[in-house]
N, C-alpha and C. Protein backbone atom coordinates (compact mmCIF):
# COMPACT_ATOMS: atom_id res chain seq x y z
N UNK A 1 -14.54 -5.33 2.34
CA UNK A 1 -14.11 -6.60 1.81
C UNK A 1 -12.61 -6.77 2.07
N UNK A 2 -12.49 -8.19 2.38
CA UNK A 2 -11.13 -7.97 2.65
C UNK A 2 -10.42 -9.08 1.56
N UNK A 3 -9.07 -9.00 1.30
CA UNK A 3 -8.46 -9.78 0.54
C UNK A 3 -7.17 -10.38 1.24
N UNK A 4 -7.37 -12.06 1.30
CA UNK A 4 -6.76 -13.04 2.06
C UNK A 4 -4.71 -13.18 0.98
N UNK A 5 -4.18 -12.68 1.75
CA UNK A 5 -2.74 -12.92 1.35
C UNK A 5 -1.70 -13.90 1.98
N UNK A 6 -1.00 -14.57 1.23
CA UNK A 6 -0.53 -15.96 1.56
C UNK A 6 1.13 -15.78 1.84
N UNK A 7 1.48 -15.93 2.96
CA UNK A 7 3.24 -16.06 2.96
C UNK A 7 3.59 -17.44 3.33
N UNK A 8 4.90 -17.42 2.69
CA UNK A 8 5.57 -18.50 3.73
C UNK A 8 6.66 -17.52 4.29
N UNK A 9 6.67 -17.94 5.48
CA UNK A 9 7.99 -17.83 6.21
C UNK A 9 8.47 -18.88 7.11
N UNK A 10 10.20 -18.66 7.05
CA UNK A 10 10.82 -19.51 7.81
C UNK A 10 10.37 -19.99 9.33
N UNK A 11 10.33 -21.03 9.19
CA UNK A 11 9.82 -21.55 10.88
C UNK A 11 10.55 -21.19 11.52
N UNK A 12 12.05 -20.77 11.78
CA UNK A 12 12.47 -20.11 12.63
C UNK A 12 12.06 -19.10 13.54
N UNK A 13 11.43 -18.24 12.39
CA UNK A 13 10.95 -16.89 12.70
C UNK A 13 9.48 -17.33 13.88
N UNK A 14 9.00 -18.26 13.89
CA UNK A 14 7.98 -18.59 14.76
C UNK A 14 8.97 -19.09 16.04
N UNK A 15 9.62 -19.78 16.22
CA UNK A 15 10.71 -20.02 17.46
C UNK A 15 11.51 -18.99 17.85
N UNK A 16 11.81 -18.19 17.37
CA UNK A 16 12.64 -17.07 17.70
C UNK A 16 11.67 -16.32 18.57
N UNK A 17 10.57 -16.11 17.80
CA UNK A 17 9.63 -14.49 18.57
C UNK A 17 8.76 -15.89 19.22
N UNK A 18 8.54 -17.09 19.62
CA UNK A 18 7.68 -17.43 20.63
C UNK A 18 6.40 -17.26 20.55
N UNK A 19 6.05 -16.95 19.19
CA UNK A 19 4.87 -16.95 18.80
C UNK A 19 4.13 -17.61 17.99
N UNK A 20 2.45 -17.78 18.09
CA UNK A 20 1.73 -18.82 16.69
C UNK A 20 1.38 -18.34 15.54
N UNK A 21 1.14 -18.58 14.64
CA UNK A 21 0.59 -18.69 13.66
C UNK A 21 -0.27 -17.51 13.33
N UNK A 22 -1.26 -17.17 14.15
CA UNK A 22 -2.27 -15.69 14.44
C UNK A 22 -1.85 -14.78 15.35
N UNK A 23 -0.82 -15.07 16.04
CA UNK A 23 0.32 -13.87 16.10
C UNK A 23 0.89 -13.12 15.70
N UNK A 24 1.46 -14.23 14.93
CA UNK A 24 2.57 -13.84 13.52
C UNK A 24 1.58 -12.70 12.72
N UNK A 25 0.71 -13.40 12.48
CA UNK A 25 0.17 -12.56 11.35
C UNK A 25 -0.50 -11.26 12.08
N UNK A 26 -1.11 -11.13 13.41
CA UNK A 26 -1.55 -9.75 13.77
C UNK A 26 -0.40 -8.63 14.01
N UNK A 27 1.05 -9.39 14.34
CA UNK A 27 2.63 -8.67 14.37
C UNK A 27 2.99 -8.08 12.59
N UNK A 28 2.96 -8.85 11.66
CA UNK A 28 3.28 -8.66 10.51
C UNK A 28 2.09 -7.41 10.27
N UNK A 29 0.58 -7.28 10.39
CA UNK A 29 0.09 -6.48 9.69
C UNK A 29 0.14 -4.77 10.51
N UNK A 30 0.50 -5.25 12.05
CA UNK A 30 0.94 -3.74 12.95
C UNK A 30 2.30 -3.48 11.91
N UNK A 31 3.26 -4.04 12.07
CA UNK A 31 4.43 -3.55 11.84
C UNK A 31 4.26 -2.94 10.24
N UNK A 32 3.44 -3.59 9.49
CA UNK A 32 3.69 -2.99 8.08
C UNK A 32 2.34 -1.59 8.03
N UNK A 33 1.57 -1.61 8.85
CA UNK A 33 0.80 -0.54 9.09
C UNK A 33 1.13 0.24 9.93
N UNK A 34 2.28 0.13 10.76
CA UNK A 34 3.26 1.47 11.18
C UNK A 34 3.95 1.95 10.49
N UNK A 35 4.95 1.24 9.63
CA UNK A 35 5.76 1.52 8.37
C UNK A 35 5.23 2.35 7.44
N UNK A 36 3.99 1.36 6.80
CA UNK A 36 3.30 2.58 6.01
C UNK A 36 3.02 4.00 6.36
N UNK A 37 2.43 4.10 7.73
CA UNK A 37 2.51 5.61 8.05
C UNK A 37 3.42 6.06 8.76
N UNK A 38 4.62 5.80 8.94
CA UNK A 38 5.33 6.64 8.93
C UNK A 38 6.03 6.62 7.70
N UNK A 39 5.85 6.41 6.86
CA UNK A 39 6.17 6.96 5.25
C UNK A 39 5.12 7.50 4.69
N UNK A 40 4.27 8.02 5.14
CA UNK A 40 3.19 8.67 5.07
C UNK A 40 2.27 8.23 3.81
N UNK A 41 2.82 6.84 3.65
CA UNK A 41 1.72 6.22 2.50
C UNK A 41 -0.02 5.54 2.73
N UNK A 42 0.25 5.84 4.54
CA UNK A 42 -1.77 5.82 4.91
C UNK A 42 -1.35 6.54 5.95
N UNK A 43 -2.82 6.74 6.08
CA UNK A 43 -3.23 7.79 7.17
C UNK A 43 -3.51 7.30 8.35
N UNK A 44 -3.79 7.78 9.62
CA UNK A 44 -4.02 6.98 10.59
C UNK A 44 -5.04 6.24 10.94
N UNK A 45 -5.86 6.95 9.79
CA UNK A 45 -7.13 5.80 10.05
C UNK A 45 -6.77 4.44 9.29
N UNK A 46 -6.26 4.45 7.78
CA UNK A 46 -6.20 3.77 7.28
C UNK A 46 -5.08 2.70 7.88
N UNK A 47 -4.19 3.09 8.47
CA UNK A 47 -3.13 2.34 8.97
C UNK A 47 -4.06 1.30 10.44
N UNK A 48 -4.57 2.09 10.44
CA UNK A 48 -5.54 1.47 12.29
C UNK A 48 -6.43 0.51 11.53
N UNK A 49 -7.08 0.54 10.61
CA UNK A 49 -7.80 -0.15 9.63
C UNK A 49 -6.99 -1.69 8.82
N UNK A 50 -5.43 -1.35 8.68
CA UNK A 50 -5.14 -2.61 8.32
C UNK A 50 -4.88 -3.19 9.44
N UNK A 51 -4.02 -2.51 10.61
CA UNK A 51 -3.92 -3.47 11.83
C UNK A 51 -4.79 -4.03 12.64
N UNK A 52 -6.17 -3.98 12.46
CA UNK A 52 -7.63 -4.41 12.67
C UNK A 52 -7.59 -3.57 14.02
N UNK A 53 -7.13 -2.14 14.17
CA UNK A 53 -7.50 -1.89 15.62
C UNK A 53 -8.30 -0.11 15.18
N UNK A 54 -8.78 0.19 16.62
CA UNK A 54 -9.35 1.47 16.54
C UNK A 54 -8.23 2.27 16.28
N UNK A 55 -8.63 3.64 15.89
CA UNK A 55 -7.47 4.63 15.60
C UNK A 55 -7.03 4.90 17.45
N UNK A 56 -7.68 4.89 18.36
CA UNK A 56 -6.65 5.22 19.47
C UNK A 56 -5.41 3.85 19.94
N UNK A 57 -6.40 3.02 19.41
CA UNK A 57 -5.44 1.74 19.63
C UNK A 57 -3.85 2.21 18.73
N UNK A 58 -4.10 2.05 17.47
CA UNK A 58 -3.15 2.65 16.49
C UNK A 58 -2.01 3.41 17.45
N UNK A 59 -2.85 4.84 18.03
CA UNK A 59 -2.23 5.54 18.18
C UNK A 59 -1.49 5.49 19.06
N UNK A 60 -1.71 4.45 19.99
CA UNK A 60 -0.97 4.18 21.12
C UNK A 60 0.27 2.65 20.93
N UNK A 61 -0.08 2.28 19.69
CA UNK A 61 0.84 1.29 19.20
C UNK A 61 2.09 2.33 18.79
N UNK A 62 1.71 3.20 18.14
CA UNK A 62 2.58 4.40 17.54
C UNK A 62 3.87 4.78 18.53
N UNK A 63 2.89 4.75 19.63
CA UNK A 63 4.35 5.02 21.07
C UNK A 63 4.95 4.14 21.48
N UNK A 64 4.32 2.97 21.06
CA UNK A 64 5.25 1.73 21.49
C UNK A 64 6.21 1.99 20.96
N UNK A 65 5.88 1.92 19.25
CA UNK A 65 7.02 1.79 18.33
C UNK A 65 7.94 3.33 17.97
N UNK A 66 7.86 4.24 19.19
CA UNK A 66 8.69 5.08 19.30
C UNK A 66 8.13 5.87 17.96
N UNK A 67 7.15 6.09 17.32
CA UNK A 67 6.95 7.02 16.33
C UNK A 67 5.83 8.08 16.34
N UNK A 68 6.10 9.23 15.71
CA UNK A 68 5.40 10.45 16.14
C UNK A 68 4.17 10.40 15.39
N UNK A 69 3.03 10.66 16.17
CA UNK A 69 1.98 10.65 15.39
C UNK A 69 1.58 11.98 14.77
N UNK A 70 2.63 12.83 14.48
CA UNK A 70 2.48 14.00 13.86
C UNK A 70 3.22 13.50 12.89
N UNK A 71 2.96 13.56 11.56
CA UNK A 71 3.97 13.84 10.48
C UNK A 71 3.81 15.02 9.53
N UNK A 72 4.49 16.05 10.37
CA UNK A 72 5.30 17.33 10.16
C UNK A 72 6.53 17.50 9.57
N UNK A 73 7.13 17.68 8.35
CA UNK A 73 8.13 17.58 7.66
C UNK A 73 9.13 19.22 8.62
N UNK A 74 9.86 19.58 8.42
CA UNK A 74 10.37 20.52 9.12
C UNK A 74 9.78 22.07 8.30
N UNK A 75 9.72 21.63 6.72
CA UNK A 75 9.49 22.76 6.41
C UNK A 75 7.60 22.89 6.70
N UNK A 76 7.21 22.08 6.83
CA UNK A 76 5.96 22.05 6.79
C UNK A 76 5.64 22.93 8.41
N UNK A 77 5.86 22.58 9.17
CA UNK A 77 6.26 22.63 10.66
C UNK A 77 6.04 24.78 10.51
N UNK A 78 7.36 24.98 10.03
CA UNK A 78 7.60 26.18 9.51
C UNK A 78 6.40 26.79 9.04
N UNK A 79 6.20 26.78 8.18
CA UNK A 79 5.02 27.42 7.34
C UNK A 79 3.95 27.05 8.29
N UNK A 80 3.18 26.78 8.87
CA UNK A 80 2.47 26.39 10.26
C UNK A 80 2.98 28.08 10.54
N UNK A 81 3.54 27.63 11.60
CA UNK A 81 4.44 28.80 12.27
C UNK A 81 4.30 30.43 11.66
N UNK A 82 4.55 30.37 10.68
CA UNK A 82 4.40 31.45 9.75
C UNK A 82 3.05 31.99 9.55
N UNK A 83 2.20 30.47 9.33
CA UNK A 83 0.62 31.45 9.09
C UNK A 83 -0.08 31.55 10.33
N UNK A 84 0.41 31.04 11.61
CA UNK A 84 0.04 31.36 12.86
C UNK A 84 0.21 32.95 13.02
N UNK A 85 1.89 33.52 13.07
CA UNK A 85 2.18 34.35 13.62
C UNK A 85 1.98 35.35 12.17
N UNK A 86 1.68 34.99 11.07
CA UNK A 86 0.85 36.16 10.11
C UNK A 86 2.38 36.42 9.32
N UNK A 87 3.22 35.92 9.23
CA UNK A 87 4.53 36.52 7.92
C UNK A 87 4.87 35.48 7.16
């Protein structure tokens, strides 16, 4: 089920980026479903799920927008490392 959400935004913002109406809105729900995961508040399915695309789609939006589809904290990374090599 999905639930219909209402903005206004400045008409500018439609002249500036050269885009319509169902543009706008498939740009607004990538960009806030990249955001979200890379703040690790959805997962990649769930993030591929609001931007209405498959998770490889997602994942290849991910490189557009220059972001790692690993989210590995450094210490996390570490400890990895650690229970690989057994110390």
């Amino acid at each position: 089920m999905n639930i219909d959400i209402q903005l206004q935004l400045p008409e500018s913002i439609f002249s500036t980026l050269h885009k319509g109406k169902d543009e706008i809105a498939t740009l607004l729900k990538l960009c806030t479903a990249v955001k979200l995961y890379e703040l690790q508040q959805l997962s990649q399915e769930r993030a591929a799920e609001l931007a209405d695309m498959t998770r490889t789609e997602f994942l290849l939006a991910l490189r557009d927008f220059k972001i790692s589809p690993y989210q590995y904290s450094f210490d996390d990374a570490k400890q990895e490392v650690k229970a690989i090599i057994g110390r």
